[in-house]
C-alpha atoms as a PDB file:
ATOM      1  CA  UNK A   1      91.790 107.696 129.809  1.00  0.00           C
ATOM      2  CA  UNK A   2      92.952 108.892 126.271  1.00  0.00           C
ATOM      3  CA  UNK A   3      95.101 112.126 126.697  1.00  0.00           C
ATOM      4  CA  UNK A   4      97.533 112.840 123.915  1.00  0.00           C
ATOM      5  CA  UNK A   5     101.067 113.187 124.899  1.00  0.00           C
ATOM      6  CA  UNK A   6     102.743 116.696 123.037  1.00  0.00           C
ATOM      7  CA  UNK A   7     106.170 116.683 124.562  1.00  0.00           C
ATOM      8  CA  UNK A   8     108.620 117.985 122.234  1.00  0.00           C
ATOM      9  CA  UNK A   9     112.142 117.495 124.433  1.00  0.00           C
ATOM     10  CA  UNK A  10     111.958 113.857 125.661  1.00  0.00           C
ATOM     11  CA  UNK A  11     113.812 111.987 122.407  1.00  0.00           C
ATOM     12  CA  UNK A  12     114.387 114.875 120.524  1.00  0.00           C
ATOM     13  CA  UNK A  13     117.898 114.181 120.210  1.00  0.00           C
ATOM     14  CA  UNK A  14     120.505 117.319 121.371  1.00  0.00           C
ATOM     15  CA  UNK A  15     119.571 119.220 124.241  1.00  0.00           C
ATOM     16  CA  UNK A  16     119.572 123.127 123.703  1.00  0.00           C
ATOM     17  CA  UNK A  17     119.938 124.144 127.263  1.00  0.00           C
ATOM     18  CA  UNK A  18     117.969 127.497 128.668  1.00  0.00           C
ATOM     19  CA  UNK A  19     119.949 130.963 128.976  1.00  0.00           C
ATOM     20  CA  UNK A  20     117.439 132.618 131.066  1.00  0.00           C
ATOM     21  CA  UNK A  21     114.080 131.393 132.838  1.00  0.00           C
ATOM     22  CA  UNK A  22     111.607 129.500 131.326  1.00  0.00           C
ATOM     23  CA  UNK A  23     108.899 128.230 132.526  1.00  0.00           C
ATOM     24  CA  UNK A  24     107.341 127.916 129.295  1.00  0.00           C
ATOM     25  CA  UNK A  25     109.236 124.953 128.924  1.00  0.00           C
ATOM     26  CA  UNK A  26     107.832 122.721 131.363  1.00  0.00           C
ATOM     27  CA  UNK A  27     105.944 119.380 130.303  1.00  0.00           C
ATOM     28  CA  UNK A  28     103.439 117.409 131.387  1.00  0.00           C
ATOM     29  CA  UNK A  29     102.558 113.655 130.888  1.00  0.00           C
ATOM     30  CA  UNK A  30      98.709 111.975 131.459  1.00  0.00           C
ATOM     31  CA  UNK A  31      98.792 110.193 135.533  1.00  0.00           C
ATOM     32  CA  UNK A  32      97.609 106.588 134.748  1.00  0.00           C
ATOM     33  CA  UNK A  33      96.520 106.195 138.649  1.00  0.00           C
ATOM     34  CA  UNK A  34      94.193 109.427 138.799  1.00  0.00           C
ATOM     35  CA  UNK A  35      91.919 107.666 141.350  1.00  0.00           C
ATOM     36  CA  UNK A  36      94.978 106.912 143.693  1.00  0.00           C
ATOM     37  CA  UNK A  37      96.595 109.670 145.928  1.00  0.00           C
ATOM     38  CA  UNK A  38     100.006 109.134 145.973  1.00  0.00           C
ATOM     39  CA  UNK A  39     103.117 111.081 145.977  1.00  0.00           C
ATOM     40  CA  UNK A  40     105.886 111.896 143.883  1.00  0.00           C
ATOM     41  CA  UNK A  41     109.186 113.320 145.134  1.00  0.00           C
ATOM     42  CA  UNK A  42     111.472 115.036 142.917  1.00  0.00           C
ATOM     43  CA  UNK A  43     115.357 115.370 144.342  1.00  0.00           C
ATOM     44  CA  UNK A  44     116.891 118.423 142.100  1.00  0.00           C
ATOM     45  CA  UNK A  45     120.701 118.248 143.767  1.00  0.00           C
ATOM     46  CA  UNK A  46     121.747 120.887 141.972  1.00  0.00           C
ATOM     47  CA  UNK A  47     120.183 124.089 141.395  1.00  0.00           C
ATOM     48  CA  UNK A  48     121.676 127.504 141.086  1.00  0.00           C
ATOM     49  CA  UNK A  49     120.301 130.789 140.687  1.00  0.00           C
ATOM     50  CA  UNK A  50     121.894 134.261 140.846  1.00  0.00           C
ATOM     51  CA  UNK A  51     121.735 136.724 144.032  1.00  0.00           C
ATOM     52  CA  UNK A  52     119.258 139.378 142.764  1.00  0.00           C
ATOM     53  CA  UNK A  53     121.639 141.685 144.621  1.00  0.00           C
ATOM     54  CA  UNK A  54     125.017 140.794 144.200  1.00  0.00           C
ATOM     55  CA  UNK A  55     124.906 138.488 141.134  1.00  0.00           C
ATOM     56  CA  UNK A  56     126.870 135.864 142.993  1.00  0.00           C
ATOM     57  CA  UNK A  57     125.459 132.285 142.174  1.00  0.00           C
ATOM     58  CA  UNK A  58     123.729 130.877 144.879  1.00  0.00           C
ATOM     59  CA  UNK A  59     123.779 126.899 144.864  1.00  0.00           C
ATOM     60  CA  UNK A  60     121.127 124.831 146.861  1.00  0.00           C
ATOM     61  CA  UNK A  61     119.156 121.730 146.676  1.00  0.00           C
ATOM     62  CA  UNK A  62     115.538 121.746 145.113  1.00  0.00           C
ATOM     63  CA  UNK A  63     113.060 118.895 146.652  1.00  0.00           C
ATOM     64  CA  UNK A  64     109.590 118.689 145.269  1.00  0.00           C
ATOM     65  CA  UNK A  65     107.219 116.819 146.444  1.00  0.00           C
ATOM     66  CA  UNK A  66     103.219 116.239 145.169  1.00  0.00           C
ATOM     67  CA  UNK A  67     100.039 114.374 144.958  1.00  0.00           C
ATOM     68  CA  UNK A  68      98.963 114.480 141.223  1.00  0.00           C
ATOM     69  CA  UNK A  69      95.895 115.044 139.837  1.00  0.00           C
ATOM     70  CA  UNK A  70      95.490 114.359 136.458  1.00  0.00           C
ATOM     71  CA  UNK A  71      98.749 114.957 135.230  1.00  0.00           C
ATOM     72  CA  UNK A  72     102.529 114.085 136.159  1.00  0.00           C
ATOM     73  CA  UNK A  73     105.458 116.883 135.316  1.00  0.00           C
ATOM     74  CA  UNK A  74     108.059 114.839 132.226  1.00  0.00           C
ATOM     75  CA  UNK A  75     111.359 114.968 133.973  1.00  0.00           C
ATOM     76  CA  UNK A  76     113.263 115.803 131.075  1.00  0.00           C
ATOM     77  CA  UNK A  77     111.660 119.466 130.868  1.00  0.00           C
ATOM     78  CA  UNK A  78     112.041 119.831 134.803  1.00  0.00           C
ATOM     79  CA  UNK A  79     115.746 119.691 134.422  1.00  0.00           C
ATOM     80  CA  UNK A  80     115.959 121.767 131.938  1.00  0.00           C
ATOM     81  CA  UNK A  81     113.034 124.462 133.530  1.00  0.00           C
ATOM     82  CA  UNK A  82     115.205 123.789 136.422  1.00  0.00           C
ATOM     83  CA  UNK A  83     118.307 124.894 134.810  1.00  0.00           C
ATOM     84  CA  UNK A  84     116.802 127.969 133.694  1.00  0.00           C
ATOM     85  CA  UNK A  85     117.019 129.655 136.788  1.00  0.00           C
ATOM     86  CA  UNK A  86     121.058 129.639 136.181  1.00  0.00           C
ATOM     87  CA  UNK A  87     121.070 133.047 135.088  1.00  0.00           C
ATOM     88  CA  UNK A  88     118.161 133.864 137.068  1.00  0.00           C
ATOM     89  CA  UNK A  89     118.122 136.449 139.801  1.00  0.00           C
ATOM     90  CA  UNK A  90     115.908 135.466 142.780  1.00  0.00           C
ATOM     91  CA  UNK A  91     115.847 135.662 146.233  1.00  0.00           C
ATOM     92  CA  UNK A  92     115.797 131.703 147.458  1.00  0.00           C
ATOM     93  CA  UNK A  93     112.167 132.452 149.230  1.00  0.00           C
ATOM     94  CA  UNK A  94     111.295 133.669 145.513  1.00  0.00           C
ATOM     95  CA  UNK A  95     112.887 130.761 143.812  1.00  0.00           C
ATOM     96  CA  UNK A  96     110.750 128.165 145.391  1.00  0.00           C
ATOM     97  CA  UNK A  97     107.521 130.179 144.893  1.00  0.00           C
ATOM     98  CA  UNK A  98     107.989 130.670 141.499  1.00  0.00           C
ATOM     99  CA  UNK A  99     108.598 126.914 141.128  1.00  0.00           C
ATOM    100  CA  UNK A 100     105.632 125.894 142.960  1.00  0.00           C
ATOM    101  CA  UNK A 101     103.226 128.371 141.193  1.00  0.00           C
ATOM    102  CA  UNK A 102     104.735 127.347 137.796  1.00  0.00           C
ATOM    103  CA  UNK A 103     104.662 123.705 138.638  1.00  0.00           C
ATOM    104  CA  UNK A 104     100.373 124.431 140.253  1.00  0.00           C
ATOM    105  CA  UNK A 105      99.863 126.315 136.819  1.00  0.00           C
ATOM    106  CA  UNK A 106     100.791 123.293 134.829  1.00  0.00           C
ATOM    107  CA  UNK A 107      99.753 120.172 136.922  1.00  0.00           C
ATOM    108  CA  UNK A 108      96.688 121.375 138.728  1.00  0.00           C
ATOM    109  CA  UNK A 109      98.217 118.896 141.854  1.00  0.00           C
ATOM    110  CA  UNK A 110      96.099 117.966 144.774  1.00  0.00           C
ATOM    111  CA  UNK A 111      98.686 118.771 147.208  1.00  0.00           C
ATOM    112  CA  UNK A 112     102.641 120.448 146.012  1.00  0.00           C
ATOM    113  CA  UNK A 113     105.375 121.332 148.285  1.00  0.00           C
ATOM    114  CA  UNK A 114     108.769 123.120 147.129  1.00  0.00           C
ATOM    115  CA  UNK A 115     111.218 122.556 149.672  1.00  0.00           C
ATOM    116  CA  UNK A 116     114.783 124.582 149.049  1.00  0.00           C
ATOM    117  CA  UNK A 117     117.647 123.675 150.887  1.00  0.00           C
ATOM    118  CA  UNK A 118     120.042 126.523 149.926  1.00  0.00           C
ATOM    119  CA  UNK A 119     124.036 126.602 151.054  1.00  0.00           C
ATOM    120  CA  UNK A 120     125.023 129.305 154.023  1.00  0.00           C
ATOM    121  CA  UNK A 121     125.872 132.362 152.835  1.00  0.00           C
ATOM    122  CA  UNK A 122     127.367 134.566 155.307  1.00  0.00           C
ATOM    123  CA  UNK A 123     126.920 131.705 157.702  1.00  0.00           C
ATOM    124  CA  UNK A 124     123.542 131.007 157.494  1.00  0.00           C
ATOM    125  CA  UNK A 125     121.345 128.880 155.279  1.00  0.00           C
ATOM    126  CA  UNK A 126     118.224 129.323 154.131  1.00  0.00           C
ATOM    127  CA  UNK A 127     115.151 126.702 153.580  1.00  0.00           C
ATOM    128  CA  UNK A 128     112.094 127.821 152.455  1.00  0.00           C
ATOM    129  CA  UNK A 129     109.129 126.409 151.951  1.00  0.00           C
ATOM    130  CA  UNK A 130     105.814 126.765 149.979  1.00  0.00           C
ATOM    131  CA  UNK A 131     102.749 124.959 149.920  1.00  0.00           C
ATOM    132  CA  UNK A 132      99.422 124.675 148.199  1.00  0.00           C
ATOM    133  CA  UNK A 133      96.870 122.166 148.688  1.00  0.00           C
ATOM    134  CA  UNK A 134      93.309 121.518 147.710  1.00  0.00           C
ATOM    135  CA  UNK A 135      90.404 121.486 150.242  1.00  0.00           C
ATOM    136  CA  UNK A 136      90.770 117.763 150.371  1.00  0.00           C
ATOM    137  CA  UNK A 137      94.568 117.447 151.063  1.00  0.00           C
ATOM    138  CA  UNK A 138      94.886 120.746 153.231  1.00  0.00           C
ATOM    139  CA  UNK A 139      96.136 118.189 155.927  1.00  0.00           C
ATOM    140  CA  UNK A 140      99.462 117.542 154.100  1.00  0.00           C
ATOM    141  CA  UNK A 141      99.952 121.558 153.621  1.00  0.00           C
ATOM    142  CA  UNK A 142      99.969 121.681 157.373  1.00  0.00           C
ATOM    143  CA  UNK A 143     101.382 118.930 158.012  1.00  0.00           C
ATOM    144  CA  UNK A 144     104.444 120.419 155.778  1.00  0.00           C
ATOM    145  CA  UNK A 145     104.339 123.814 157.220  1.00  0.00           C
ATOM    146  CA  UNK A 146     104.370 122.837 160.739  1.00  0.00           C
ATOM    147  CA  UNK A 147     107.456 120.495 160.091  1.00  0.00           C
ATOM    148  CA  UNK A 148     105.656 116.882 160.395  1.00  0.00           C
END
């Protein structure tokens, strides 16, 4: 498998960090095991975004979890496409959406799941979930959505 690798953050020395979303800035690197399924989980601790309503930051955990196809998401430009979302405003059920479709748009995955975990506001919390999967993997996608 000869894919060229065109990332243009990983090594590039200083990081200019993102002022406003941009997904744009997402990377991808060539999956070495494309006959394997397997899955990668992504822990993002710390992601804030901005009440759509309010403007109040809303802080939550991001967990991502996928079966690739032929390509794998470079870390480097997730934090910083995660980061984006700083001075974003989205509602949290948005905010994991976006991510997923975003993430689908780049990868092509077999199977993706964006899990948020946001802190209670007003006493309650809020953990969305979205899911796509292809015809092959639709197992996992309800699997996820039903909680097992």
């Amino acid at each position: 498998m000869s894919k060229e690798l065109n990332l243009t953050l990983l090594g590039s020395g200083a990081t200019d960090y993102p002022t406003e979303y941009t997904p744009t800035i997402l990377e991808r690197i060539p999956n070495s095991h494309t006959t394997d399924d397997y899955l990668v989980e992504l822990d993002c601790p710390e992601f804030t975004s901005l009440c759509p309503i309010t403007n109040q930051p809303d802080f939550g955990k991001i967990v991502i979890k996928y079966i690739p196809g032929d390509w794998l998401v470079e870390s480097k430009s997730l934090k910083l496409y995660m980061f984006s979302f700083r001075s974003h405003g989205e509602f949290h059920e948005n905010c994991v959406n976006v991510i997923k479709n975003d993430l689908q748009e780049l990868l092509h995955t077999k199977f993706i799941e964006v899990k948020g975990y946001f802190n209670p506001r007003g006493g309650i919390s809020i953990i969305p979930t979205a899911v796509y999967a292809d015809e092959a993997h639709k197992r996992f996608a309800d699997n996820s959505l039903m909680g097992k």
